[in-house]
PDB file of N, CA and C in Angstrom:
ATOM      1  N   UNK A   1       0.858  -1.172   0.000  1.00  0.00           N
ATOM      2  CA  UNK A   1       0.000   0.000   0.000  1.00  0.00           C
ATOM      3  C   UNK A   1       0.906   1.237   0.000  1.00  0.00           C
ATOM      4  N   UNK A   2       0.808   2.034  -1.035  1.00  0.00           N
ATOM      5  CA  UNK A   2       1.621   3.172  -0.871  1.00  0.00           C
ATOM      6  C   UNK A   2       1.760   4.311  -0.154  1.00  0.00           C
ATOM      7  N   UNK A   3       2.374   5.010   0.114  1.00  0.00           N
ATOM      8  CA  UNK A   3       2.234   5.693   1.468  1.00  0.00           C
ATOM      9  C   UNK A   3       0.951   7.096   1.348  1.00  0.00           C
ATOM     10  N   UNK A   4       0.571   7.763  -0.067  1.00  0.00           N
ATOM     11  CA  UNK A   4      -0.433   8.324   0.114  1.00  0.00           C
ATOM     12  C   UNK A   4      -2.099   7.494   0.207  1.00  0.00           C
ATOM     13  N   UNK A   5      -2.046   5.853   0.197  1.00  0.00           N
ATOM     14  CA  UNK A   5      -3.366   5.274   0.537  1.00  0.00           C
ATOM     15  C   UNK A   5      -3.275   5.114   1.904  1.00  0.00           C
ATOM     16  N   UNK A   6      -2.282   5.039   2.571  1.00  0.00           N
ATOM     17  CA  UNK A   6      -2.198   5.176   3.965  1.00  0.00           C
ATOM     18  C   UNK A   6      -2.956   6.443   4.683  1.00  0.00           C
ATOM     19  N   UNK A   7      -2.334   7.298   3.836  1.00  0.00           N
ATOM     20  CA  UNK A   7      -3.002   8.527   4.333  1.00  0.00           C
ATOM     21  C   UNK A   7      -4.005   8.938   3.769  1.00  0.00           C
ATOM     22  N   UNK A   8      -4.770   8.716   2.553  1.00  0.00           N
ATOM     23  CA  UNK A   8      -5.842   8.665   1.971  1.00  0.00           C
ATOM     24  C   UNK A   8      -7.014   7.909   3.420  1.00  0.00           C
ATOM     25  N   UNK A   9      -6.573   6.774   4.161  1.00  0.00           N
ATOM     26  CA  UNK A   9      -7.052   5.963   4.588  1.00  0.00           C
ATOM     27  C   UNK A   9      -7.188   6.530   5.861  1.00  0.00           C
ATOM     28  N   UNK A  10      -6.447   7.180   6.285  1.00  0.00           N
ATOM     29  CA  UNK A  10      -6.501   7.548   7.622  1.00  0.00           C
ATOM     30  C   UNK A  10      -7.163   9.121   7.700  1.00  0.00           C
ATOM     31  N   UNK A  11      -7.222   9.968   6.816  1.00  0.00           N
ATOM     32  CA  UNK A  11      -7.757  11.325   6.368  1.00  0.00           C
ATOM     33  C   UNK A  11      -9.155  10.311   6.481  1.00  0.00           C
ATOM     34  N   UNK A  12     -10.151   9.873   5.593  1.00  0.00           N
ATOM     35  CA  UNK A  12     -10.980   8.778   5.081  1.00  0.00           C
ATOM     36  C   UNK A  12     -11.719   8.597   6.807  1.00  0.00           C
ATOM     37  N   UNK A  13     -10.945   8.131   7.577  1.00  0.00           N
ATOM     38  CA  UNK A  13     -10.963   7.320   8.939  1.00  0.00           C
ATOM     39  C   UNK A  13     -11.559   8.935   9.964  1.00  0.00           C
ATOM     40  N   UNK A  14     -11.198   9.817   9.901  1.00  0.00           N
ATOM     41  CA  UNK A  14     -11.210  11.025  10.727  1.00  0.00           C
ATOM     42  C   UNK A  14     -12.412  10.908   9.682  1.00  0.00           C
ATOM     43  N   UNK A  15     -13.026  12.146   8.476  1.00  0.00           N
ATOM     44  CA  UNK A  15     -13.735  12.210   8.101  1.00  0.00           C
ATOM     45  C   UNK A  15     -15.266  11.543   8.371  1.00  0.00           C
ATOM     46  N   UNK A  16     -15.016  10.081   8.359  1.00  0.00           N
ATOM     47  CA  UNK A  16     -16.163   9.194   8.862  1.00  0.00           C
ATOM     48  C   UNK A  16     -16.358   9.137  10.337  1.00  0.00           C
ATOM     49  N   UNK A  17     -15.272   8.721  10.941  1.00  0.00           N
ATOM     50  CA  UNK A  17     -15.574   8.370  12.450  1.00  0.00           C
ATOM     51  C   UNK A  17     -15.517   9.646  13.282  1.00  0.00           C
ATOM     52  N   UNK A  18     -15.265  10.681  13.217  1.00  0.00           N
ATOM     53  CA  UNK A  18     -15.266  12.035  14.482  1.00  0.00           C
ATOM     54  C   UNK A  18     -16.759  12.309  14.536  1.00  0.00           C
ATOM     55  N   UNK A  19     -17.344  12.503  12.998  1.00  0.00           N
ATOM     56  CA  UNK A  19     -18.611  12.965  13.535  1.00  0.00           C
ATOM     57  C   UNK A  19     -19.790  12.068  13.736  1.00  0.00           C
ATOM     58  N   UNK A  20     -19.546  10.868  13.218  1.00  0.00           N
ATOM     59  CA  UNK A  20     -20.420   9.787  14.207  1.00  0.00           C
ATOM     60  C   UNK A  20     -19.942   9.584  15.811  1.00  0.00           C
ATOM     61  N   UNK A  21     -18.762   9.672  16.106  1.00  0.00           N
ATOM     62  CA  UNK A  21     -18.767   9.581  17.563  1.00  0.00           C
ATOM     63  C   UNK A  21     -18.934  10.664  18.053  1.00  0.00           C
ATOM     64  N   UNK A  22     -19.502  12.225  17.329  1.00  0.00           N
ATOM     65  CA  UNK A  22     -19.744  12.916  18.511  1.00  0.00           C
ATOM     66  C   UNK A  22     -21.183  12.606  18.203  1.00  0.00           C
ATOM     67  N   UNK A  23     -21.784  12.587  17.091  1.00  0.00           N
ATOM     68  CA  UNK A  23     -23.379  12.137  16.912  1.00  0.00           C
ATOM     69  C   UNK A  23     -23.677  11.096  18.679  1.00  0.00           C
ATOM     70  N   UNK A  24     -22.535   9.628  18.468  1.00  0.00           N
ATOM     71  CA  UNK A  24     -22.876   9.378  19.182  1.00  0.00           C
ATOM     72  C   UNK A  24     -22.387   9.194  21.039  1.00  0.00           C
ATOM     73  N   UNK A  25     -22.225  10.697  20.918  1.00  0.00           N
ATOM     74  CA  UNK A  25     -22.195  11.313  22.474  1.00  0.00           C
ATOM     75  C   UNK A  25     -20.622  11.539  22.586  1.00  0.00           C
ATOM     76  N   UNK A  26     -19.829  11.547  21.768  1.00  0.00           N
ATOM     77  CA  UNK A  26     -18.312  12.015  22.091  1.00  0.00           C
ATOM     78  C   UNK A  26     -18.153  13.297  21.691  1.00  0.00           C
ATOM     79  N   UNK A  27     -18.875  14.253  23.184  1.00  0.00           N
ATOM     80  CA  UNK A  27     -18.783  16.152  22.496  1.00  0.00           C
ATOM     81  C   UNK A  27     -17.553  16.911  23.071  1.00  0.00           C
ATOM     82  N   UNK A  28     -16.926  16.413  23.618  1.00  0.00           N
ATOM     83  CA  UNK A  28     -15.632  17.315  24.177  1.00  0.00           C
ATOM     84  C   UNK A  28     -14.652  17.215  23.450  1.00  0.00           C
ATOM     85  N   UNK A  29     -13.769  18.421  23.040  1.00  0.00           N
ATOM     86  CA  UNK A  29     -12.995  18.294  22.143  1.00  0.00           C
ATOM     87  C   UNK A  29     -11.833  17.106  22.510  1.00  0.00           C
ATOM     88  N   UNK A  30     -11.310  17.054  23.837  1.00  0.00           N
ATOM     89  CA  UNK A  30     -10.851  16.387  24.388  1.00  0.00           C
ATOM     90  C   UNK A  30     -10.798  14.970  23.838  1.00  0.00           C
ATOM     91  N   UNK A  31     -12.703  14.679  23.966  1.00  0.00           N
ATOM     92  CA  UNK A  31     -12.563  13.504  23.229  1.00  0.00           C
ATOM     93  C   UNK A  31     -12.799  12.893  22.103  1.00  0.00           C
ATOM     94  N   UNK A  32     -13.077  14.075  21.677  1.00  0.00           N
ATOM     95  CA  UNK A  32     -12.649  14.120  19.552  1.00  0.00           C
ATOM     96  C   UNK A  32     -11.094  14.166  19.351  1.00  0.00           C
ATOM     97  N   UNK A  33     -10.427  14.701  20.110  1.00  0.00           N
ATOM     98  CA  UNK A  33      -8.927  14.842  19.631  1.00  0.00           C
ATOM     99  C   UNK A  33      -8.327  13.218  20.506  1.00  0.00           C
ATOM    100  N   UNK A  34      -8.794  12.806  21.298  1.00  0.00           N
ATOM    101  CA  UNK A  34      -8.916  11.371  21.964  1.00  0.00           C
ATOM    102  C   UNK A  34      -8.913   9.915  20.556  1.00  0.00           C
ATOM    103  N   UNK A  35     -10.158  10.141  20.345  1.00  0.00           N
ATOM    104  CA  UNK A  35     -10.194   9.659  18.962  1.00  0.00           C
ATOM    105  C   UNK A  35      -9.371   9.551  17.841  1.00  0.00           C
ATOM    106  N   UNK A  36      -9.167  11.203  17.513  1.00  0.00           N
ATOM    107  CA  UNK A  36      -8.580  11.367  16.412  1.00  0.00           C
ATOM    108  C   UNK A  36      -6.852  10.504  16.508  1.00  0.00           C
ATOM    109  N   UNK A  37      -6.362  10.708  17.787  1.00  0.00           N
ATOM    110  CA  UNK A  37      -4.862  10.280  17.693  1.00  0.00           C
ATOM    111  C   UNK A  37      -5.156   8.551  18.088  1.00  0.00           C
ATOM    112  N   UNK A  38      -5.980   8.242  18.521  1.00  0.00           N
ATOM    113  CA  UNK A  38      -6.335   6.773  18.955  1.00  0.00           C
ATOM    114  C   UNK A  38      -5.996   6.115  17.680  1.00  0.00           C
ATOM    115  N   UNK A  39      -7.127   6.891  16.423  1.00  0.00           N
ATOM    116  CA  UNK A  39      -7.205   6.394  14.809  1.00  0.00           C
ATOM    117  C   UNK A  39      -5.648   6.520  14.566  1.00  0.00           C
ATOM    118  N   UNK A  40      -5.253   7.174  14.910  1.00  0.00           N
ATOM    119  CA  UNK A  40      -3.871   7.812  14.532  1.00  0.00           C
ATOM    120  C   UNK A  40      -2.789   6.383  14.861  1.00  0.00           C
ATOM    121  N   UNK A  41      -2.982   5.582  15.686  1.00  0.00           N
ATOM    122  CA  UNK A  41      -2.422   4.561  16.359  1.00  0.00           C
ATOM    123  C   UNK A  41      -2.753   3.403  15.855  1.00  0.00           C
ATOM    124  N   UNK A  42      -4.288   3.005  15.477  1.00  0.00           N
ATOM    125  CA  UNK A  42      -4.721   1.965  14.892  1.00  0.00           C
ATOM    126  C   UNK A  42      -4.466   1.880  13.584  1.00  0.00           C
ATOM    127  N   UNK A  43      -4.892   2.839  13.130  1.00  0.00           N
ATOM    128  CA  UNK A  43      -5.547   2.671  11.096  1.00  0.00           C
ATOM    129  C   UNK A  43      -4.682   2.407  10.782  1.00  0.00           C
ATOM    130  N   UNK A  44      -2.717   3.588  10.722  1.00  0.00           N
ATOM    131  CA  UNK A  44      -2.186   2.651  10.000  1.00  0.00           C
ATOM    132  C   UNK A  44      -1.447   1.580  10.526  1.00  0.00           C
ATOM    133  N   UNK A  45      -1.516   1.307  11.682  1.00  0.00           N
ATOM    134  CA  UNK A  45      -1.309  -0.449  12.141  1.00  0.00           C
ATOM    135  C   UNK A  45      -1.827  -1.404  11.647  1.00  0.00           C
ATOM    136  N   UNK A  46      -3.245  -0.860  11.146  1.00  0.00           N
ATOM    137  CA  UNK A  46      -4.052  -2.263  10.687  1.00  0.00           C
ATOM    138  C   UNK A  46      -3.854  -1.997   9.466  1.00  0.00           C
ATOM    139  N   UNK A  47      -3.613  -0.988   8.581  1.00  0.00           N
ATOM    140  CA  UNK A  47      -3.190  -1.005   7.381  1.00  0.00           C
ATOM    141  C   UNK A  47      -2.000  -2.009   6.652  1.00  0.00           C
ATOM    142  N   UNK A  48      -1.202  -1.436   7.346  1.00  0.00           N
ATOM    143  CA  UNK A  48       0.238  -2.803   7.219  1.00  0.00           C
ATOM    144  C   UNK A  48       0.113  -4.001   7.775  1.00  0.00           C
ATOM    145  N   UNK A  49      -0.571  -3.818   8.755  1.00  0.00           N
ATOM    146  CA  UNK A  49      -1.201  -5.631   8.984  1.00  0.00           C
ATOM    147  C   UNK A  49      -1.329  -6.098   7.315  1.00  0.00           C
ATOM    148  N   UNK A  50      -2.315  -5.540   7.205  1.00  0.00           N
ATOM    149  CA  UNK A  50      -3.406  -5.778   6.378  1.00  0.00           C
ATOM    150  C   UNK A  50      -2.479  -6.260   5.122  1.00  0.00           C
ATOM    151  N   UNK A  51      -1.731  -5.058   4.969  1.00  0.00           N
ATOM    152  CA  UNK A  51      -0.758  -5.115   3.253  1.00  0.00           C
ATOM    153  C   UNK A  51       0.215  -6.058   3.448  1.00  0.00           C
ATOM    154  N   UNK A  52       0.400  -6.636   4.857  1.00  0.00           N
ATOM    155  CA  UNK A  52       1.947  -7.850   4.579  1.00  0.00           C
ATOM    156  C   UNK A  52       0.914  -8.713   4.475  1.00  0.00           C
ATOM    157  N   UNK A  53      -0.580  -9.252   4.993  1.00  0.00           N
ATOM    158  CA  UNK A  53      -0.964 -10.324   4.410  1.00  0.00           C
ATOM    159  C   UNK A  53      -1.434 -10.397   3.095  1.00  0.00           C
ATOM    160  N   UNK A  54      -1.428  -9.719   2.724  1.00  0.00           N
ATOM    161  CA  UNK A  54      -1.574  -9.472   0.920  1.00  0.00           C
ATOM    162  C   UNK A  54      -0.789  -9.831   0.300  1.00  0.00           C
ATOM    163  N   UNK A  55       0.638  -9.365   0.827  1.00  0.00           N
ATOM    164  CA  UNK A  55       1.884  -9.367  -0.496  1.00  0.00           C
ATOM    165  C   UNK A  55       2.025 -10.779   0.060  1.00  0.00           C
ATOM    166  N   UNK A  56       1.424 -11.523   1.331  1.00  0.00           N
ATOM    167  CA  UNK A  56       2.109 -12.992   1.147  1.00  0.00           C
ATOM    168  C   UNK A  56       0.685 -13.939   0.719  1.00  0.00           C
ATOM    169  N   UNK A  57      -0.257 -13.237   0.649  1.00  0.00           N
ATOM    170  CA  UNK A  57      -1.519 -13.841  -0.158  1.00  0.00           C
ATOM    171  C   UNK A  57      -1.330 -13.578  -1.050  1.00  0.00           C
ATOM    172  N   UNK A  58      -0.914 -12.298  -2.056  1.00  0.00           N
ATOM    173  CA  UNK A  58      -0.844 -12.066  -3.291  1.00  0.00           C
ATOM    174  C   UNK A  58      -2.298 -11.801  -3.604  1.00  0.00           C
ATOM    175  N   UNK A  59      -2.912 -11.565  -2.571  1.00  0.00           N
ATOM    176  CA  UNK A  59      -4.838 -11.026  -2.579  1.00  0.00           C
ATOM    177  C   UNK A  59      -4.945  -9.995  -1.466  1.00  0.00           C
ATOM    178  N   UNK A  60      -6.310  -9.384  -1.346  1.00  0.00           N
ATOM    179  CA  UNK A  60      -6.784  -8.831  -0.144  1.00  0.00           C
ATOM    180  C   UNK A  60      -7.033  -9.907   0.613  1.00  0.00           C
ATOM    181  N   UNK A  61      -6.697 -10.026   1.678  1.00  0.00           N
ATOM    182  CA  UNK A  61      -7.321 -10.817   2.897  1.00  0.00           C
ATOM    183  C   UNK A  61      -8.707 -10.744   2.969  1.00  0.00           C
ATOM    184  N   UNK A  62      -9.450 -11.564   2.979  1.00  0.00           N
ATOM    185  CA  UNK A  62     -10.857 -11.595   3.355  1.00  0.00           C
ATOM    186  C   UNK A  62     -11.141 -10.976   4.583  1.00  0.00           C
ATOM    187  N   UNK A  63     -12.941 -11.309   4.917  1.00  0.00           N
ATOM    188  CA  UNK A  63     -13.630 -11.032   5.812  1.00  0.00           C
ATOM    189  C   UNK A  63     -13.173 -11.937   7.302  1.00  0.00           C
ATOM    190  N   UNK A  64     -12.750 -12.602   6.917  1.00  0.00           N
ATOM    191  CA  UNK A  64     -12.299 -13.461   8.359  1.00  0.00           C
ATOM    192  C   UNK A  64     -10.750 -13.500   8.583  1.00  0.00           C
ATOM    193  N   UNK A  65     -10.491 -12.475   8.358  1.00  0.00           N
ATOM    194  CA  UNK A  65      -9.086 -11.806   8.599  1.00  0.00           C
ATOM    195  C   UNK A  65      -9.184 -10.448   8.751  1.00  0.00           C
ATOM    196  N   UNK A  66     -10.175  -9.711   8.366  1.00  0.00           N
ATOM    197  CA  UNK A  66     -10.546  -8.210   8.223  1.00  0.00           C
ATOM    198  C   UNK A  66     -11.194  -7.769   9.973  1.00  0.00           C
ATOM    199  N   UNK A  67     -12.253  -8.729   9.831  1.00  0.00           N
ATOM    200  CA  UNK A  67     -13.523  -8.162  11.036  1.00  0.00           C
ATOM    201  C   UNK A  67     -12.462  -8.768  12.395  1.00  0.00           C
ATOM    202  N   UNK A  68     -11.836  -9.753  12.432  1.00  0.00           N
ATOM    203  CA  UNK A  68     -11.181 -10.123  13.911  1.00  0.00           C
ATOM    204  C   UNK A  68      -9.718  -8.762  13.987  1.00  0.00           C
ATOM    205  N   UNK A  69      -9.435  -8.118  13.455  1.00  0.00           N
ATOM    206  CA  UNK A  69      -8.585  -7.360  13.203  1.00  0.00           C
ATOM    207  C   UNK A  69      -9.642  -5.988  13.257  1.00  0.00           C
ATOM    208  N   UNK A  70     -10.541  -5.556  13.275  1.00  0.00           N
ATOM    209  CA  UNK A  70     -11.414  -4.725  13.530  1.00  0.00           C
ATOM    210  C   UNK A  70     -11.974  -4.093  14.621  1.00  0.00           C
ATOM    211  N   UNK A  71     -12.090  -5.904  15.095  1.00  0.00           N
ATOM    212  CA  UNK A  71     -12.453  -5.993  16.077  1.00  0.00           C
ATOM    213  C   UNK A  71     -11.366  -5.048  17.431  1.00  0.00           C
ATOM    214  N   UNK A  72     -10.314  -5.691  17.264  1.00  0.00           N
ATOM    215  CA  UNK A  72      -8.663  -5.466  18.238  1.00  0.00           C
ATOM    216  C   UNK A  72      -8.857  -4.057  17.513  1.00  0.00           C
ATOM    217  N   UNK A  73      -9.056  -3.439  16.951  1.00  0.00           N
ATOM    218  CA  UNK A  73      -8.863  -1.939  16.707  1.00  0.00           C
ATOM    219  C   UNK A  73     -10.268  -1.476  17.540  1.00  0.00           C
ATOM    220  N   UNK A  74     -11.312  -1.571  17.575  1.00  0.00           N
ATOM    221  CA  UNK A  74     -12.305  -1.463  18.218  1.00  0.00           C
ATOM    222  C   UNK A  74     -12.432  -1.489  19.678  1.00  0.00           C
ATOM    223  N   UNK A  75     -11.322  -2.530  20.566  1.00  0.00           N
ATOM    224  CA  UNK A  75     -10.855  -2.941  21.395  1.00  0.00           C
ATOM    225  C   UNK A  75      -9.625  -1.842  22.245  1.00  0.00           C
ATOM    226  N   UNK A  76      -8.737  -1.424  21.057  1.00  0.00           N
ATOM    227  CA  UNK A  76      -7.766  -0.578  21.365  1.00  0.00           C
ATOM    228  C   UNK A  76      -7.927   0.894  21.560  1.00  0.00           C
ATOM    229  N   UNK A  77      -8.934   0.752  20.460  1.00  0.00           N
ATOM    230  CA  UNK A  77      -9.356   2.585  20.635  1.00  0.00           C
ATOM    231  C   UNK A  77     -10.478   2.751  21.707  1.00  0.00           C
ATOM    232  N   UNK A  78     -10.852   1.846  22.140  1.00  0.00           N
ATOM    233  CA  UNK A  78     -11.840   1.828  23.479  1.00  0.00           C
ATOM    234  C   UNK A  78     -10.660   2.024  24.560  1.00  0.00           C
ATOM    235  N   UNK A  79      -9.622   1.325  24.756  1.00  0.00           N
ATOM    236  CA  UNK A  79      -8.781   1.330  26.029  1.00  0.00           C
ATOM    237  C   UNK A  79      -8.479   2.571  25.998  1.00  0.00           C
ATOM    238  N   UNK A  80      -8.218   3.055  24.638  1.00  0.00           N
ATOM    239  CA  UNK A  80      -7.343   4.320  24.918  1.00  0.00           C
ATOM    240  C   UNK A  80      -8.128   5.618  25.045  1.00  0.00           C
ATOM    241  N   UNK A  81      -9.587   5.646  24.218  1.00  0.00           N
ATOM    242  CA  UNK A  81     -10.419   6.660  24.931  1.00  0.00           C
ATOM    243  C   UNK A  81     -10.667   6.292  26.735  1.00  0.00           C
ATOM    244  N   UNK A  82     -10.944   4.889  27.136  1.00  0.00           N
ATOM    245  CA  UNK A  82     -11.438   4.824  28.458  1.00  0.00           C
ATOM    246  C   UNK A  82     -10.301   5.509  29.611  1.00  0.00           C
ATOM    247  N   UNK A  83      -9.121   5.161  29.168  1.00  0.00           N
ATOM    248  CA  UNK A  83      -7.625   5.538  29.430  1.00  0.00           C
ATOM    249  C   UNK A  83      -7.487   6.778  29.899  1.00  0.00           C
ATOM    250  N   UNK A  84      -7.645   7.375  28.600  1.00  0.00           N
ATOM    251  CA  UNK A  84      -7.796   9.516  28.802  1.00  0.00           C
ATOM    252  C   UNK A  84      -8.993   9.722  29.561  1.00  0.00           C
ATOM    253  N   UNK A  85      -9.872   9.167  29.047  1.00  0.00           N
ATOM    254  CA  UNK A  85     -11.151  10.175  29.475  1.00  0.00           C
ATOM    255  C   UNK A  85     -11.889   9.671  30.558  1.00  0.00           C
ATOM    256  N   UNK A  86     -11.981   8.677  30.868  1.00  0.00           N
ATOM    257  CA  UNK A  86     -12.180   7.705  32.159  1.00  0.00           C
ATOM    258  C   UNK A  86     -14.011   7.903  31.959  1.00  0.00           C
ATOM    259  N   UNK A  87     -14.451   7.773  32.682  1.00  0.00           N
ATOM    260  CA  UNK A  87     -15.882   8.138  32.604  1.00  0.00           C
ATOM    261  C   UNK A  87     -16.637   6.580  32.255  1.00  0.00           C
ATOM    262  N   UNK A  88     -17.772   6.438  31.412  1.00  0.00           N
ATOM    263  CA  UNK A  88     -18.694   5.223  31.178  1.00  0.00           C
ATOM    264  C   UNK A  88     -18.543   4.411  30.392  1.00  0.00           C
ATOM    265  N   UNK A  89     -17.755   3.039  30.880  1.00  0.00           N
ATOM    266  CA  UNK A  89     -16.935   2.175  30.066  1.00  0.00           C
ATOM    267  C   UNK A  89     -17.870   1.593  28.615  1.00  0.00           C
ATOM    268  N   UNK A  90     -18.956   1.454  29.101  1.00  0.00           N
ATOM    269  CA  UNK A  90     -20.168   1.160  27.968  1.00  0.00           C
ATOM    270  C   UNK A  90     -20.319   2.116  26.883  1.00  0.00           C
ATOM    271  N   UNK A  91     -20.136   3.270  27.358  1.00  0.00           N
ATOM    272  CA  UNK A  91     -20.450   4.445  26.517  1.00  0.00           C
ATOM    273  C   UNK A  91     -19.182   4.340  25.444  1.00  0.00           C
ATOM    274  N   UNK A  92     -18.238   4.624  26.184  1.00  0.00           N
ATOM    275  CA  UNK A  92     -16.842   4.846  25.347  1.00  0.00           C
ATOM    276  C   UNK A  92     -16.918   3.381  24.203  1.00  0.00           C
ATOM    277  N   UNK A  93     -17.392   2.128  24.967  1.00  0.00           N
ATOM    278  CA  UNK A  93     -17.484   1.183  23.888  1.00  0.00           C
ATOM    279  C   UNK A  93     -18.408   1.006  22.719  1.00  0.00           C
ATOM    280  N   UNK A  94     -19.233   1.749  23.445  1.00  0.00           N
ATOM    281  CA  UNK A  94     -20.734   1.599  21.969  1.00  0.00           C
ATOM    282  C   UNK A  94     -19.870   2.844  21.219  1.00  0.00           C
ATOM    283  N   UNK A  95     -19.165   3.584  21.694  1.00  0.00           N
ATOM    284  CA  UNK A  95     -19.193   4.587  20.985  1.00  0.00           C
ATOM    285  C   UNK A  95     -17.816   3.945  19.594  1.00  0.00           C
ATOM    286  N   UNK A  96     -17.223   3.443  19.974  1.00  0.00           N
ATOM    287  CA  UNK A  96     -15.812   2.907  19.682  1.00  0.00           C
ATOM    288  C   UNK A  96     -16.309   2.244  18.176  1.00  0.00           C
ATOM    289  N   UNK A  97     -17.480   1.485  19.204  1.00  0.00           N
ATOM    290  CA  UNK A  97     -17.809   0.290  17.908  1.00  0.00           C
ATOM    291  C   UNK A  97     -18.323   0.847  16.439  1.00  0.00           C
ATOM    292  N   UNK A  98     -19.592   1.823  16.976  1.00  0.00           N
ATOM    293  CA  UNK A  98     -20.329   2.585  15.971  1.00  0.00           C
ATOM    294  C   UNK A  98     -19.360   3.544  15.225  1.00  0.00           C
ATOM    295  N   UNK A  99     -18.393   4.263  15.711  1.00  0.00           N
ATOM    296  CA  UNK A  99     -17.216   4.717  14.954  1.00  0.00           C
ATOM    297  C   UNK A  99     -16.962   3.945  13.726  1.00  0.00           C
ATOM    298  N   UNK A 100     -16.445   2.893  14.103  1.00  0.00           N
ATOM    299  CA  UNK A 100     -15.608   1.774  13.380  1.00  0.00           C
ATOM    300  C   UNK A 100     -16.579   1.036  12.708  1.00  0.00           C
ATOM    301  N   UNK A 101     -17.607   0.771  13.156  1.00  0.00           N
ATOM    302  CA  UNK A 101     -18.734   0.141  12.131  1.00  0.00           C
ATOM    303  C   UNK A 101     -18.842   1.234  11.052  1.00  0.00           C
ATOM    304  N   UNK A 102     -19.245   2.271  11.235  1.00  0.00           N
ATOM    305  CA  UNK A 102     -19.129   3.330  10.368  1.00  0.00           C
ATOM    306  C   UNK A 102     -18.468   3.161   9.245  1.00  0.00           C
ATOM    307  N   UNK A 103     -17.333   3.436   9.851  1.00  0.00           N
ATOM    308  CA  UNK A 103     -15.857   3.466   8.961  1.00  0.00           C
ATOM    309  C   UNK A 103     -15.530   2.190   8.185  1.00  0.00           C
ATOM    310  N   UNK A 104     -15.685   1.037   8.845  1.00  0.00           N
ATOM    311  CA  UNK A 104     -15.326  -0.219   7.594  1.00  0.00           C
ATOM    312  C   UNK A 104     -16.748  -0.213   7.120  1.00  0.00           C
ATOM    313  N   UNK A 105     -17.461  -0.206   7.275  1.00  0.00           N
ATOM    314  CA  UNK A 105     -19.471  -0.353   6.696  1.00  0.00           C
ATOM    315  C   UNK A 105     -19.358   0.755   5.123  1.00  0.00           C
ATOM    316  N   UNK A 106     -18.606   1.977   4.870  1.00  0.00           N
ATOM    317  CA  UNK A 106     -18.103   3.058   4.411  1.00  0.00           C
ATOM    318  C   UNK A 106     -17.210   2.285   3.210  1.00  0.00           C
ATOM    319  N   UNK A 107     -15.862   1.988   4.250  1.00  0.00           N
ATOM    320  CA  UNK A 107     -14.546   1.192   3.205  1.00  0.00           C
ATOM    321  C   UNK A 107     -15.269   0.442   2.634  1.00  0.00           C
ATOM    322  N   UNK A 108     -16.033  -0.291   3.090  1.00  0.00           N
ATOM    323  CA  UNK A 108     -16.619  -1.773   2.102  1.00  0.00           C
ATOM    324  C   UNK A 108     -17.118  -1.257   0.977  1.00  0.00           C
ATOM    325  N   UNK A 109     -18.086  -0.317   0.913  1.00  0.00           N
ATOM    326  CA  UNK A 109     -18.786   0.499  -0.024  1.00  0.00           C
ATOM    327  C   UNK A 109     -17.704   0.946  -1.249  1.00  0.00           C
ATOM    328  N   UNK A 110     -16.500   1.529  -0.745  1.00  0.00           N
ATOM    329  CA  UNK A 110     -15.763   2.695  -1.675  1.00  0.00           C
ATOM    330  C   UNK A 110     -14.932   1.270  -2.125  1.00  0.00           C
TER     331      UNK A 110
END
C-alpha cells in the first residue's frame, strides 16, 4: 500500500468516524482529539497488517481476517479513549464500535 493510501485511509478514517462519535455522544474536544490520535495509532497499524498479508496472499485478505482485526482496533481505541477520558466504560465502547462500524461499513462500499 503506498504511502499516500495510507493517508488517503486515515484522512478517510477522521472524516467518517469524528462525527459519528460525537453524533454518538463524544462532544468534548478532548474527546474528539482522543479519537482522532487513537485512529492515529490503529488505522495505520491495521493497514500494514493488512498489506503484509496481501503481499504474502498475493490477494486482499478476506472477511475473516478483516472483522477479527477490527475488532482489536475497536478494542484498542476503546482502552485508549477509556484511558484519557475515564468516565462510562459502555459508553466509550458503543461509541468505539459505531465509529468503526461506520468506517469499515463506508470502506466496504468505496
Amino acid at each position: 500500500m503506498p504511502i499516500n493510501s495510507f493517508l488517503e485511509s486515515f484522512i478517510l478514517t477522521e472524516i467518517i468516524e469524528l462525527p459519528v462519535a460525537y453524533a454518538a455522544g463524544l462532544r468534548t474536544k478532548i474527546g474528539l482529539l482522543t479519537l482522532a490520535v487513537a485512529n492515529l495509532a490503529t488505522n495505520p497499524l491495521l493497514n500494514l497488517i493488512v498489506a503484509f498479508i496481501a503481499s504474502q496472499q498475493a490477494h486482499t485478505p478476506g472477511l475473516e481476517i478483516i472483522i477479527p482485526l477490527e475488532c482489536l482496533v475497536v478494542l484498542a481505541e476503546f482502552a485508549i479513549l477509556y484511558y484519557v477520558l475515564g468516565g462510562d466504560k459502555r459508553k466509550l465502547l458503543l461509541i468505539s464500535i459505531i465509529a468503526n462500524a461506520a468506517s469499515f461499513g463506508i470502506g466496504l462500499l468505496l
